[in-house]
PDB file of N, CA and C in Angstrom:
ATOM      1  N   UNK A   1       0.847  -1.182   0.000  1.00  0.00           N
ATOM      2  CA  UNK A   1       0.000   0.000   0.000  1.00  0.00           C
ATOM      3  C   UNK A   1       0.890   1.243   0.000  1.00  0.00           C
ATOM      4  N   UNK A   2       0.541   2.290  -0.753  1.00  0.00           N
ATOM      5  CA  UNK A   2       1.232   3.243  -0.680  1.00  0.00           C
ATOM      6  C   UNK A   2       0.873   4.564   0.345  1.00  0.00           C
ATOM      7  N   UNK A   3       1.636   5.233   0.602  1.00  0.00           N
ATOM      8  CA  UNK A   3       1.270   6.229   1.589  1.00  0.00           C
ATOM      9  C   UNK A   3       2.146   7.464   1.355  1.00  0.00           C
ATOM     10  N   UNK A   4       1.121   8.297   1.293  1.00  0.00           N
ATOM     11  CA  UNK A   4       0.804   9.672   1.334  1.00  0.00           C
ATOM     12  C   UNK A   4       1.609  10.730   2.133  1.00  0.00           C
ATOM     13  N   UNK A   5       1.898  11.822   2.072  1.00  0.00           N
ATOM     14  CA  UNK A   5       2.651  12.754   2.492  1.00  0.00           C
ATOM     15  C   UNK A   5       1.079  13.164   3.607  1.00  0.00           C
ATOM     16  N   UNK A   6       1.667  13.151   5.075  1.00  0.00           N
ATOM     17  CA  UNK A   6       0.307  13.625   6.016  1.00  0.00           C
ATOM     18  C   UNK A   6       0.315  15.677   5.566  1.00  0.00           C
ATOM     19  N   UNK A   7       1.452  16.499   4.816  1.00  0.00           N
ATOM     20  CA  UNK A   7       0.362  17.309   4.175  1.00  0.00           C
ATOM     21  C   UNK A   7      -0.234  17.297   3.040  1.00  0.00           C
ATOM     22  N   UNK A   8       0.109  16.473   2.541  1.00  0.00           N
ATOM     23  CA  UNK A   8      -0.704  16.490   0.816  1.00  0.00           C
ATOM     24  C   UNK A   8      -2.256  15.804   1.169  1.00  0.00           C
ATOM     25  N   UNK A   9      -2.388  14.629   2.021  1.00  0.00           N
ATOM     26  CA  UNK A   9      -3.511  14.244   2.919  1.00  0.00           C
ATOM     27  C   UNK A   9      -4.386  15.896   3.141  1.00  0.00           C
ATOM     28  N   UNK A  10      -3.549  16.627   4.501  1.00  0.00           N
ATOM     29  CA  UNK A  10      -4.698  17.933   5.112  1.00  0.00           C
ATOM     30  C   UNK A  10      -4.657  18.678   4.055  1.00  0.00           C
ATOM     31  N   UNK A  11      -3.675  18.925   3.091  1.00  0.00           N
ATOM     32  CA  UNK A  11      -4.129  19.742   1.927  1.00  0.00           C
ATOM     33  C   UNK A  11      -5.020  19.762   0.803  1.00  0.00           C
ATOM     34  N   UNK A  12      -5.057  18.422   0.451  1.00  0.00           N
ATOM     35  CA  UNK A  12      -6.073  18.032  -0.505  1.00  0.00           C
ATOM     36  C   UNK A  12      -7.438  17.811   0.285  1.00  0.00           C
ATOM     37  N   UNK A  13      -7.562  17.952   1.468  1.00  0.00           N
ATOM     38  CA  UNK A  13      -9.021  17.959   1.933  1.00  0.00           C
ATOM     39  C   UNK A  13      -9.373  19.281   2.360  1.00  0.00           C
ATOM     40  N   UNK A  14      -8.498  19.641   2.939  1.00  0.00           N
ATOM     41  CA  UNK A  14      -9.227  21.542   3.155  1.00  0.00           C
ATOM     42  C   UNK A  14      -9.516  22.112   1.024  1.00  0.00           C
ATOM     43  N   UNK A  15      -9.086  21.231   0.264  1.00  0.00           N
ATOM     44  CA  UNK A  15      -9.371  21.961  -1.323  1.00  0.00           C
ATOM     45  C   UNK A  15     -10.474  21.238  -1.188  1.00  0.00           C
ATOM     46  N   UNK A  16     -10.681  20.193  -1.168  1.00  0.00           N
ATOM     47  CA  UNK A  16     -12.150  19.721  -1.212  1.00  0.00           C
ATOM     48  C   UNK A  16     -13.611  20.300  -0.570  1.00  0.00           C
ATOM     49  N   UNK A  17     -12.636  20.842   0.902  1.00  0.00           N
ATOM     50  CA  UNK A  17     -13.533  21.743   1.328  1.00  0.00           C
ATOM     51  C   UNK A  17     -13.465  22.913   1.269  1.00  0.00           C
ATOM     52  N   UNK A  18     -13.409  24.059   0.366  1.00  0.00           N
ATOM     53  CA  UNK A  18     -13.202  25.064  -0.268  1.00  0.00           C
ATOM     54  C   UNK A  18     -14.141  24.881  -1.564  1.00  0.00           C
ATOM     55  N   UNK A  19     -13.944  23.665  -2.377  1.00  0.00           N
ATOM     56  CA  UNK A  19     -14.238  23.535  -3.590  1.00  0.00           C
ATOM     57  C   UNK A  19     -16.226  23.151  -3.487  1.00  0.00           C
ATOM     58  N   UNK A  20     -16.021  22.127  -2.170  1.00  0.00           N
ATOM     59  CA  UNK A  20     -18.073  22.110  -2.243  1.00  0.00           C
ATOM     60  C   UNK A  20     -18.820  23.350  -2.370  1.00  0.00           C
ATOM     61  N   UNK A  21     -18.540  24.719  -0.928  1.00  0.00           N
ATOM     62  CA  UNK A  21     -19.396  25.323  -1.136  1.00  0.00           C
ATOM     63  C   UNK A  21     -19.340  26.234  -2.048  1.00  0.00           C
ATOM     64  N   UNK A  22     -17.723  26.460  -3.094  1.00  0.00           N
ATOM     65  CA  UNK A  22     -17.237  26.972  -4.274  1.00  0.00           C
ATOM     66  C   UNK A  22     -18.239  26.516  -5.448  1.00  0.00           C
ATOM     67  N   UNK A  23     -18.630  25.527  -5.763  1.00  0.00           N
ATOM     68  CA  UNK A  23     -19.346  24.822  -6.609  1.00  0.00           C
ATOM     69  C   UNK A  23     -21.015  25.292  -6.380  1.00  0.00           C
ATOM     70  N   UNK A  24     -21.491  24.815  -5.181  1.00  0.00           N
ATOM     71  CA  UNK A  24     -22.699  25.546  -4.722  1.00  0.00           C
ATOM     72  C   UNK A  24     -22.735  26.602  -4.885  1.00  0.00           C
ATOM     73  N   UNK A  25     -22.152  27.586  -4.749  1.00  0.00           N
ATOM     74  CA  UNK A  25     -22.463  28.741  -5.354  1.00  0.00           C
ATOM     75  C   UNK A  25     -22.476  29.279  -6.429  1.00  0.00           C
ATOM     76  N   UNK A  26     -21.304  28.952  -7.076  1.00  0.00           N
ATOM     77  CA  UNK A  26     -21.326  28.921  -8.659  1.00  0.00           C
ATOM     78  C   UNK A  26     -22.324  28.287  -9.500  1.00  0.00           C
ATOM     79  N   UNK A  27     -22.653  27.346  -8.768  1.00  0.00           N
ATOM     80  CA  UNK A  27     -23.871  26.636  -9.429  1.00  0.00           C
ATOM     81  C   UNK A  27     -25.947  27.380  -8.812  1.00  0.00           C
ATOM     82  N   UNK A  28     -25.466  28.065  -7.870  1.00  0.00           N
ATOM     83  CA  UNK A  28     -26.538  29.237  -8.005  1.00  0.00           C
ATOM     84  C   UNK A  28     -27.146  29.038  -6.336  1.00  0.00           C
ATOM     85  N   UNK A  29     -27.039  27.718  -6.029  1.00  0.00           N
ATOM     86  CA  UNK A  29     -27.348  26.803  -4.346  1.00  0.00           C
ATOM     87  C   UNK A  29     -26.533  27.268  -3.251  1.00  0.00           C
ATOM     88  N   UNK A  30     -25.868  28.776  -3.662  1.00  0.00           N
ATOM     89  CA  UNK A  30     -25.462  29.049  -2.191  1.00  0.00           C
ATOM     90  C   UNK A  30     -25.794  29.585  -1.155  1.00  0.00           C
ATOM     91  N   UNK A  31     -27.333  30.110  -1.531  1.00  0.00           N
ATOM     92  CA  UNK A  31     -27.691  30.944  -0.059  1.00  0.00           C
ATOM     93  C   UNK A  31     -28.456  29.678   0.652  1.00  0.00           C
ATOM     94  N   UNK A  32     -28.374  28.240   0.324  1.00  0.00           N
ATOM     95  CA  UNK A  32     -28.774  27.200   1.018  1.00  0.00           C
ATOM     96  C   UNK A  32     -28.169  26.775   1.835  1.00  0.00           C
ATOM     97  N   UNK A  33     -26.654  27.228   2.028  1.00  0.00           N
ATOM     98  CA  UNK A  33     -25.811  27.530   2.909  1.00  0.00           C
ATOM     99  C   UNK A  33     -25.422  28.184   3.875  1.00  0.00           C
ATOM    100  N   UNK A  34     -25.304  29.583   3.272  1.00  0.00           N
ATOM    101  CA  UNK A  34     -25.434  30.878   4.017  1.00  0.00           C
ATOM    102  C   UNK A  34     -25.314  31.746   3.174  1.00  0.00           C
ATOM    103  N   UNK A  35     -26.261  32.624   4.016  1.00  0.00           N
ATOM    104  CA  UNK A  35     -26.240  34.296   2.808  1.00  0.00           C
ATOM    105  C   UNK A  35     -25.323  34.570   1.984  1.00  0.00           C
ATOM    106  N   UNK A  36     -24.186  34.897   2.518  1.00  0.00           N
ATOM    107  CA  UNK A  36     -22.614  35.391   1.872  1.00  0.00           C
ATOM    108  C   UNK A  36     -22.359  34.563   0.929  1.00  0.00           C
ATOM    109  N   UNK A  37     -23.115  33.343   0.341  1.00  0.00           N
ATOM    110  CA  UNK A  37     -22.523  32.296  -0.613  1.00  0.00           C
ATOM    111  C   UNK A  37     -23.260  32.756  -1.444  1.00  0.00           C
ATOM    112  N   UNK A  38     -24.734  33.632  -1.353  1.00  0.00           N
ATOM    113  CA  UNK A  38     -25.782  33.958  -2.555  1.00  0.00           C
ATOM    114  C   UNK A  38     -24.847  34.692  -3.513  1.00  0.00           C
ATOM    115  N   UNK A  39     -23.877  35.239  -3.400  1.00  0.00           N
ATOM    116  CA  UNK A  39     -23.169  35.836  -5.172  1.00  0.00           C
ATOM    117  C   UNK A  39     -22.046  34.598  -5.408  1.00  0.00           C
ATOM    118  N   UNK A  40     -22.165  34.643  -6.972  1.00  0.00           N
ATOM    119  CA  UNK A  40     -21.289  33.900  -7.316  1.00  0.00           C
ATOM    120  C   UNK A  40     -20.068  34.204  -7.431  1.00  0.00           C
ATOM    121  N   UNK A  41     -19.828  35.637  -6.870  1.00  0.00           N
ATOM    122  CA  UNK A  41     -18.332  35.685  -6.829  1.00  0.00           C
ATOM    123  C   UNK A  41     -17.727  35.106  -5.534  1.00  0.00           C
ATOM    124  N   UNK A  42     -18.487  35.127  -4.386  1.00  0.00           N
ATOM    125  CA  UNK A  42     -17.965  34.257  -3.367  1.00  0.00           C
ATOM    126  C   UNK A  42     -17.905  32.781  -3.939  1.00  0.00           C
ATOM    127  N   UNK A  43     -18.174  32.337  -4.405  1.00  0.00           N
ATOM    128  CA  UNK A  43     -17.926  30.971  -5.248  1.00  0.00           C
ATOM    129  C   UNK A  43     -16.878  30.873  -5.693  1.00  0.00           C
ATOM    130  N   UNK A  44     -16.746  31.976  -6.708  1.00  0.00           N
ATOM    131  CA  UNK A  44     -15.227  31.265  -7.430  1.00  0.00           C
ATOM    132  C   UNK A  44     -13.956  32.050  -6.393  1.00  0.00           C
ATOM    133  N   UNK A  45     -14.138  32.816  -5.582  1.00  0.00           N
ATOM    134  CA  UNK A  45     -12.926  33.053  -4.533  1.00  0.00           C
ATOM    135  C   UNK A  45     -12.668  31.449  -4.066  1.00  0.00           C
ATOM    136  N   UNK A  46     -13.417  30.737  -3.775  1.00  0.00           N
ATOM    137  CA  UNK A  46     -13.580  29.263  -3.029  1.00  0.00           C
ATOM    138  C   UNK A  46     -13.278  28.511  -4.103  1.00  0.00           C
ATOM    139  N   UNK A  47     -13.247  28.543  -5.061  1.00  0.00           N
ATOM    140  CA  UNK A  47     -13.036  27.723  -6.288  1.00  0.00           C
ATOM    141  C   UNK A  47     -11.636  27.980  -6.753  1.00  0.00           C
ATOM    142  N   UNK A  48     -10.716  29.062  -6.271  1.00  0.00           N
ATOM    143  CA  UNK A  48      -9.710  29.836  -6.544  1.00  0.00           C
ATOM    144  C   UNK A  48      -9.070  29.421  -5.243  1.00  0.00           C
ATOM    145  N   UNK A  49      -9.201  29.216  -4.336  1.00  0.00           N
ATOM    146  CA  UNK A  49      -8.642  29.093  -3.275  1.00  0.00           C
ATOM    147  C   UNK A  49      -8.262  26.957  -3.197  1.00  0.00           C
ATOM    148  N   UNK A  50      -9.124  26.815  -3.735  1.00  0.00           N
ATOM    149  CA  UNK A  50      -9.617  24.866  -3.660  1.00  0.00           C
ATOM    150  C   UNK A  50      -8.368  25.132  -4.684  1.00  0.00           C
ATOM    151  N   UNK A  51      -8.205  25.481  -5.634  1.00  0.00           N
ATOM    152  CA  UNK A  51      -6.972  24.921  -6.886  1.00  0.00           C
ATOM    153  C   UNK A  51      -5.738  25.316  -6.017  1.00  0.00           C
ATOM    154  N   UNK A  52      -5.430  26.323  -5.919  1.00  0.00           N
ATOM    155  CA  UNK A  52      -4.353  26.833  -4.783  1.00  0.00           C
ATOM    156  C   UNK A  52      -3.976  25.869  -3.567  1.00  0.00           C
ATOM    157  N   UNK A  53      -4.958  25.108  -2.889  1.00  0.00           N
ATOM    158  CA  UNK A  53      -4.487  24.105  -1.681  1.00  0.00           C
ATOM    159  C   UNK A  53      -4.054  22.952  -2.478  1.00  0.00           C
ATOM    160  N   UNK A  54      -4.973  22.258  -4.070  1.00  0.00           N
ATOM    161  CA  UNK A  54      -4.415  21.534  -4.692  1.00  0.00           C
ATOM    162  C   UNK A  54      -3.138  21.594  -5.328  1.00  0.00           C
ATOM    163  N   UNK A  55      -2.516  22.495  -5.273  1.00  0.00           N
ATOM    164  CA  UNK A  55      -1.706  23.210  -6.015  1.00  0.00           C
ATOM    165  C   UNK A  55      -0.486  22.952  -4.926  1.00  0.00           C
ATOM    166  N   UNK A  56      -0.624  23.389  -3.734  1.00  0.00           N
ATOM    167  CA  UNK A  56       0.028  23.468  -2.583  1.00  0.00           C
ATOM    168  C   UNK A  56       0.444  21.597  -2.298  1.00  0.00           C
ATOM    169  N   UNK A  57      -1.078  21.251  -2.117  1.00  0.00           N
ATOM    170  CA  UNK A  57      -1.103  19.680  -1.651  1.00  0.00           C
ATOM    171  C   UNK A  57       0.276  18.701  -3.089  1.00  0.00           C
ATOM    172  N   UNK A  58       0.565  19.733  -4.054  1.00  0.00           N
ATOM    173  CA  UNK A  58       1.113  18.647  -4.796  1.00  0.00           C
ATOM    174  C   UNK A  58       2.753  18.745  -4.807  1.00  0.00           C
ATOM    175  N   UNK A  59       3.145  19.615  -4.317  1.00  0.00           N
ATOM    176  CA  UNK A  59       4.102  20.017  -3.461  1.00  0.00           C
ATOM    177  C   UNK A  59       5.468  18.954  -2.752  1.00  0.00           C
ATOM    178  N   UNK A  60       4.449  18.669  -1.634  1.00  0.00           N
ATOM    179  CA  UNK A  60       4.762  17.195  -0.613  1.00  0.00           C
ATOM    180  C   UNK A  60       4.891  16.128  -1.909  1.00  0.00           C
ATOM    181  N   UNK A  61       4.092  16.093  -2.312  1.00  0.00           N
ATOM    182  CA  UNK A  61       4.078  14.819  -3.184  1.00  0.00           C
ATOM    183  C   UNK A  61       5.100  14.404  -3.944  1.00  0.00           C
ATOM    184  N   UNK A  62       5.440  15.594  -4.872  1.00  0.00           N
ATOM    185  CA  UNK A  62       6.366  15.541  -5.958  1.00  0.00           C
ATOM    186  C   UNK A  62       8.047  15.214  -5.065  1.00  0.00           C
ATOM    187  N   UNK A  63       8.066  15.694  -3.802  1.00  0.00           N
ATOM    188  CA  UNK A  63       9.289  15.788  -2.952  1.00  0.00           C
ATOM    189  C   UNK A  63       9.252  14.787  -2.473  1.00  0.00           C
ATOM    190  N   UNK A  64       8.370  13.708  -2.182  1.00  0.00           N
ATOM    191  CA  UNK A  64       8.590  12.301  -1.622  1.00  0.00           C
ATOM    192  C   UNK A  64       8.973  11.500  -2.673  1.00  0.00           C
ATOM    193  N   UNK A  65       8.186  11.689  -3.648  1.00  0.00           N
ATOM    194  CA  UNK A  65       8.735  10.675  -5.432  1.00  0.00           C
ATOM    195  C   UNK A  65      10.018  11.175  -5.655  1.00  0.00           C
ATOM    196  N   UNK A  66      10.668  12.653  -5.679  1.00  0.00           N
ATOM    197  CA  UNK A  66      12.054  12.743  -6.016  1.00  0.00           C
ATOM    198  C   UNK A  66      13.089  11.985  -4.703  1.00  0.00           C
ATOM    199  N   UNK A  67      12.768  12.249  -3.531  1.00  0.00           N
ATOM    200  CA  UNK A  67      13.408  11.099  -2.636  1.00  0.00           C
ATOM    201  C   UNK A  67      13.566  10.229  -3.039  1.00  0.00           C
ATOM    202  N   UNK A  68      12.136   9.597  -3.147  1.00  0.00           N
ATOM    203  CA  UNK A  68      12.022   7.660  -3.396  1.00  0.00           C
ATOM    204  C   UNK A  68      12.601   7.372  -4.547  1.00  0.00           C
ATOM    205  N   UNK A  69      13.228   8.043  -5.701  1.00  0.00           N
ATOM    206  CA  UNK A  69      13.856   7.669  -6.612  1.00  0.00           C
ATOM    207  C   UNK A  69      15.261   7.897  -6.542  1.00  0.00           C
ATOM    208  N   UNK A  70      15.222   8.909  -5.699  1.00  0.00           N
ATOM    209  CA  UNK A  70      17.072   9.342  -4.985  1.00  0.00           C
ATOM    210  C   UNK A  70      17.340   7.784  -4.345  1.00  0.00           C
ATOM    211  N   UNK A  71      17.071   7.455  -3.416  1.00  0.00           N
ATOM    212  CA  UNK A  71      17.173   6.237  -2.818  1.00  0.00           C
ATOM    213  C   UNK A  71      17.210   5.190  -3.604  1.00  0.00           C
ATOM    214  N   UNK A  72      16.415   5.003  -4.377  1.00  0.00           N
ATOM    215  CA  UNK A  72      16.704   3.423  -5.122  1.00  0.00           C
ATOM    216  C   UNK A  72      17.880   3.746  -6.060  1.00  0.00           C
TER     217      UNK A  72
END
């Protein structure tokens, strides 16, 4: 089994959670949330912010594969 960098793990889930109520709003379902989600520009700030933690989360990743190939 392979395993994960524990920040690429908390990073790729705080983008996930950025990206739901990013989507809900963009998709028009955000004051089912809360008020402040009713414009869709609060959406894509959250949709802008979700690529950025993915962005971040890939980081760790790429630095454990250049290790693991340093080593072998």
């Amino acid at each position: 089994m392979r395993r994960y960098p524990t920040s690429f793990i908390i990073l790729s889930g705080l983008g996930v959670l950025c990206a739901i109520p990013g989507l809900f709003s963009i998709a028009g379902f955000g004051m089912l949330l809360h008020p402040l989600l009713d414009d869709p520009m609060a959406g894509l700030a959250f949709v802008v912010s979700a690529i950025a933690l993915f962005g971040s989360a890939a980081f760790p990743l790429v630095i454990r594969r250049l290790q693991q190939d340093e080593d072998a």
